[in-house]
Protein backbone atom coordinates (compact mmCIF):
# COMPACT_ATOMS: atom_id res chain seq x y z
CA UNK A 1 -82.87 -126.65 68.30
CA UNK A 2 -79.25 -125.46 67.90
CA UNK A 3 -78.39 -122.14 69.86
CA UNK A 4 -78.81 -118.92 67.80
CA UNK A 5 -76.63 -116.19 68.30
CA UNK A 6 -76.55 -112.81 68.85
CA UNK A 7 -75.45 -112.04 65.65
CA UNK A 8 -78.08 -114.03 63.96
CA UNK A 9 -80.81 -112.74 66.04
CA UNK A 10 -80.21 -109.28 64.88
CA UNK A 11 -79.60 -110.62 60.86
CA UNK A 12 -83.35 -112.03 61.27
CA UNK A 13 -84.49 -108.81 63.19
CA UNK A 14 -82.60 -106.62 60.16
CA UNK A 15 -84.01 -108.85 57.27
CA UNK A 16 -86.72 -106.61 54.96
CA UNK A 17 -90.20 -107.91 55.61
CA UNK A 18 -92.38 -106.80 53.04
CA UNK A 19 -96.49 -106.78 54.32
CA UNK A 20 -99.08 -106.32 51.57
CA UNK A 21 -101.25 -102.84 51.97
CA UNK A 22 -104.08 -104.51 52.49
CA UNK A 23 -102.58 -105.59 56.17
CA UNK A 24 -104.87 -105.54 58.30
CA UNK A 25 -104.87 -107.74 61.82
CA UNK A 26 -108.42 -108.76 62.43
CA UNK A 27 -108.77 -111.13 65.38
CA UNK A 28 -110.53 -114.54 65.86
CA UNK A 29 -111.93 -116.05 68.54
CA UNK A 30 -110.23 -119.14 69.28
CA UNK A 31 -112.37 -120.58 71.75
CA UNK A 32 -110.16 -121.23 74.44
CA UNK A 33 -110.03 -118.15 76.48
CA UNK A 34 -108.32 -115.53 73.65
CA UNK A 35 -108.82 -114.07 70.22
CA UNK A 36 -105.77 -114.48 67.85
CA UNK A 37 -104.23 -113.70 64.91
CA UNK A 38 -101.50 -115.54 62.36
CA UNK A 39 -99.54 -114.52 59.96
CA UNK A 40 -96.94 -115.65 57.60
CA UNK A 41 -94.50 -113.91 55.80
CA UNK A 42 -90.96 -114.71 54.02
CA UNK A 43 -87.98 -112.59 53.63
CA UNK A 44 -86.20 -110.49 51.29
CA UNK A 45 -83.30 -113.19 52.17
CA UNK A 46 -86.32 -115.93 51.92
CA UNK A 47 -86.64 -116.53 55.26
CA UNK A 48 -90.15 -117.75 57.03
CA UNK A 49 -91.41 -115.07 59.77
CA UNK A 50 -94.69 -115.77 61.70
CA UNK A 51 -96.61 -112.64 63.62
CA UNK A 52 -99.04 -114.19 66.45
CA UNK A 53 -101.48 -111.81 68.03
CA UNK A 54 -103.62 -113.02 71.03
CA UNK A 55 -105.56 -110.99 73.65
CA UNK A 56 -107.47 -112.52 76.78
CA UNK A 57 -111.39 -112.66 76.07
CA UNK A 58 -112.00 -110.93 79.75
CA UNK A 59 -109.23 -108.55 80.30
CA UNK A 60 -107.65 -106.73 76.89
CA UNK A 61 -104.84 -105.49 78.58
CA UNK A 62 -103.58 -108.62 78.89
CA UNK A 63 -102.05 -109.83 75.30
CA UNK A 64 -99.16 -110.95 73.49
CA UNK A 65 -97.74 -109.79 69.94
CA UNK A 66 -94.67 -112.04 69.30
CA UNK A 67 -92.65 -112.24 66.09
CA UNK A 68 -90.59 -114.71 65.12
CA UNK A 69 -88.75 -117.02 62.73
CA UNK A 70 -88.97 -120.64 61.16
CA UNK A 71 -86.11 -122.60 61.82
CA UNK A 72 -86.38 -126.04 60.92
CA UNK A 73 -89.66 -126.09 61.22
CA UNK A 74 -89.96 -124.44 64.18
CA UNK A 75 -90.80 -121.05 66.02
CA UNK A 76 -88.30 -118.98 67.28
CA UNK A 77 -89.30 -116.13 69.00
CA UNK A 78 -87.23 -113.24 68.09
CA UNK A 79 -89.36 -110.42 70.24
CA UNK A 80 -92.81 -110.84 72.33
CA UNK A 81 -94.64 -107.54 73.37
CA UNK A 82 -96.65 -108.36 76.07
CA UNK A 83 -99.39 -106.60 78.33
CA UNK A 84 -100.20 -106.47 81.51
CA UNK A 85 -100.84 -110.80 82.73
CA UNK A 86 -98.81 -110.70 86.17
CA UNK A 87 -95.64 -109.68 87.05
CA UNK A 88 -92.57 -111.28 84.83
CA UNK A 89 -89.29 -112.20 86.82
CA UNK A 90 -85.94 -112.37 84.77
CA UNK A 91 -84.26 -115.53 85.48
CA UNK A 92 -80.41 -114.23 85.57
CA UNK A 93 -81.17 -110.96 86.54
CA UNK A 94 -83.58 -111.93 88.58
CA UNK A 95 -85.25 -108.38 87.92
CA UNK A 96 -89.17 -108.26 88.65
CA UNK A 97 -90.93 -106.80 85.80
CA UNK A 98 -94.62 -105.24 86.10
CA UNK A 99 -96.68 -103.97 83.39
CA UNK A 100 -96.29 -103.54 79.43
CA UNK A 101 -92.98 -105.09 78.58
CA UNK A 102 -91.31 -106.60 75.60
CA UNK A 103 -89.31 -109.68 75.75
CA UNK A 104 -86.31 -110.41 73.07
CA UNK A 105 -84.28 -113.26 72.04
CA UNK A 106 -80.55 -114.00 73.53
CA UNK A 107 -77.96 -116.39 73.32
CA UNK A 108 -77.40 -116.60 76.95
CA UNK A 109 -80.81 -117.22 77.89
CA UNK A 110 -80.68 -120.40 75.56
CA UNK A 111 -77.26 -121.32 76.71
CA UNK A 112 -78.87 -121.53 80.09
CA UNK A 113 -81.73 -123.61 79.68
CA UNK A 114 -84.56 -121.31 79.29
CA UNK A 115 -86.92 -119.84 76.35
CA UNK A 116 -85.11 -117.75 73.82
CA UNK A 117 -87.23 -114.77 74.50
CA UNK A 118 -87.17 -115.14 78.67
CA UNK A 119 -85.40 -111.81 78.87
CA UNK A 120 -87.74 -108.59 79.25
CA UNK A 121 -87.84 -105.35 79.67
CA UNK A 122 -90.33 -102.73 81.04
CA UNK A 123 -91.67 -100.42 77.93
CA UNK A 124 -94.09 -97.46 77.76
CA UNK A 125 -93.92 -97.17 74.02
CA UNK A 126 -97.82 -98.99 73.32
CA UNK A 127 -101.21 -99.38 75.01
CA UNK A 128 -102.57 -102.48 73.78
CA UNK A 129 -101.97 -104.69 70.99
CA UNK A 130 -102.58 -102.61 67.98
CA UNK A 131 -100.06 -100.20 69.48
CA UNK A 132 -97.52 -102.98 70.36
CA UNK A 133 -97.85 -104.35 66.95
CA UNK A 134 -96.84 -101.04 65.46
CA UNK A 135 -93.96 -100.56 67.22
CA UNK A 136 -93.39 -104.59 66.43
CA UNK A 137 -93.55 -103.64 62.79
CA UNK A 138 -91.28 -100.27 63.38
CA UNK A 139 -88.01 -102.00 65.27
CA UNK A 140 -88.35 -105.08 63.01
CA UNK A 141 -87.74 -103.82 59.48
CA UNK A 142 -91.05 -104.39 58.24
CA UNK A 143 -92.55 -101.78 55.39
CA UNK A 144 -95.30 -101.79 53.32
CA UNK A 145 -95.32 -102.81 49.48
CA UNK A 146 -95.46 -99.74 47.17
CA UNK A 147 -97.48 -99.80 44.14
CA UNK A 148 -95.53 -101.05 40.87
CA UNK A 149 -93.31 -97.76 39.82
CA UNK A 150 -93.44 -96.40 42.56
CA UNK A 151 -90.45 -95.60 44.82
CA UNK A 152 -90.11 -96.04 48.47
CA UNK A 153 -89.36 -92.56 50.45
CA UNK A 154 -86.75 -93.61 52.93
């Protein structure tokens, strides 16, 4: 996959995602250590946007609630909100993260070899994964469809 910059990470991230009412995450065992979640949804610009839930069976804390975007067929993670699974070292930085954090897409982290997403940063702002997904849905311009004549309060 070609390298995705900055710029373009933030176009995706900006992009109005419309999610029906009805939206409600319900988990499913997967039967390999985690309950998930998937979910598809295109654009206002008609891009393809996946949101993938998963929490550990034993330990709930530990979970992941990653957004991201189809490009040519495949995922690219824009942002990952993760729990707690272990400590998570940057690889340039080489700052040791503990706890909730979020991880987010950069160019430099591709242009050196590693996942798009590698760079994270400690975060308070949720307490498990319906919390993280909230704030998911808050700082990635997702809203909810209004009913037909109705207008959207801004």
């Amino acid at each position: 996959m070609k390298i995705i910059s900055d710029e373009q990470i933030r176009e995706y991230i900006s992009e109005i995602k419309t999610l029906p009412k009805n939206f409600k995450p319900m988990l499913k065992d997967k039967n390999i250590g985690h309950f998930q979640f998937n979910y598809d949804i295109v654009g206002e610009n008609g891009n393809s946007f996946k949101i993938i839930i998963r929490q550990n069976k034993i330990n709930p804390l530990d979970f992941s609630v990653i957004f991201g975007v189809l490009i040519s067929g495949k995922l690219f993670k824009l942002v990952r909100y993760n729990g707690e699974h272990g400590e998570h070292t940057n690889k340039l930085d080489g700052k040791v993260i503990e706890g909730f954090h979020i991880h987010r897409a950069t160019k430099i982290y591709q242009e050196n070899g590693f996942r798009e997403e590698g760079y994270a940063e400690k975060t308070n702002r949720y307490s498990d994964w319906k919390t993280a997904l909230k704030l998911l849905l808050e700082q990635n311009n997702f809203q909810i469809e209004v009913d037909e004549g109705q207008r959207r309060l801004k």
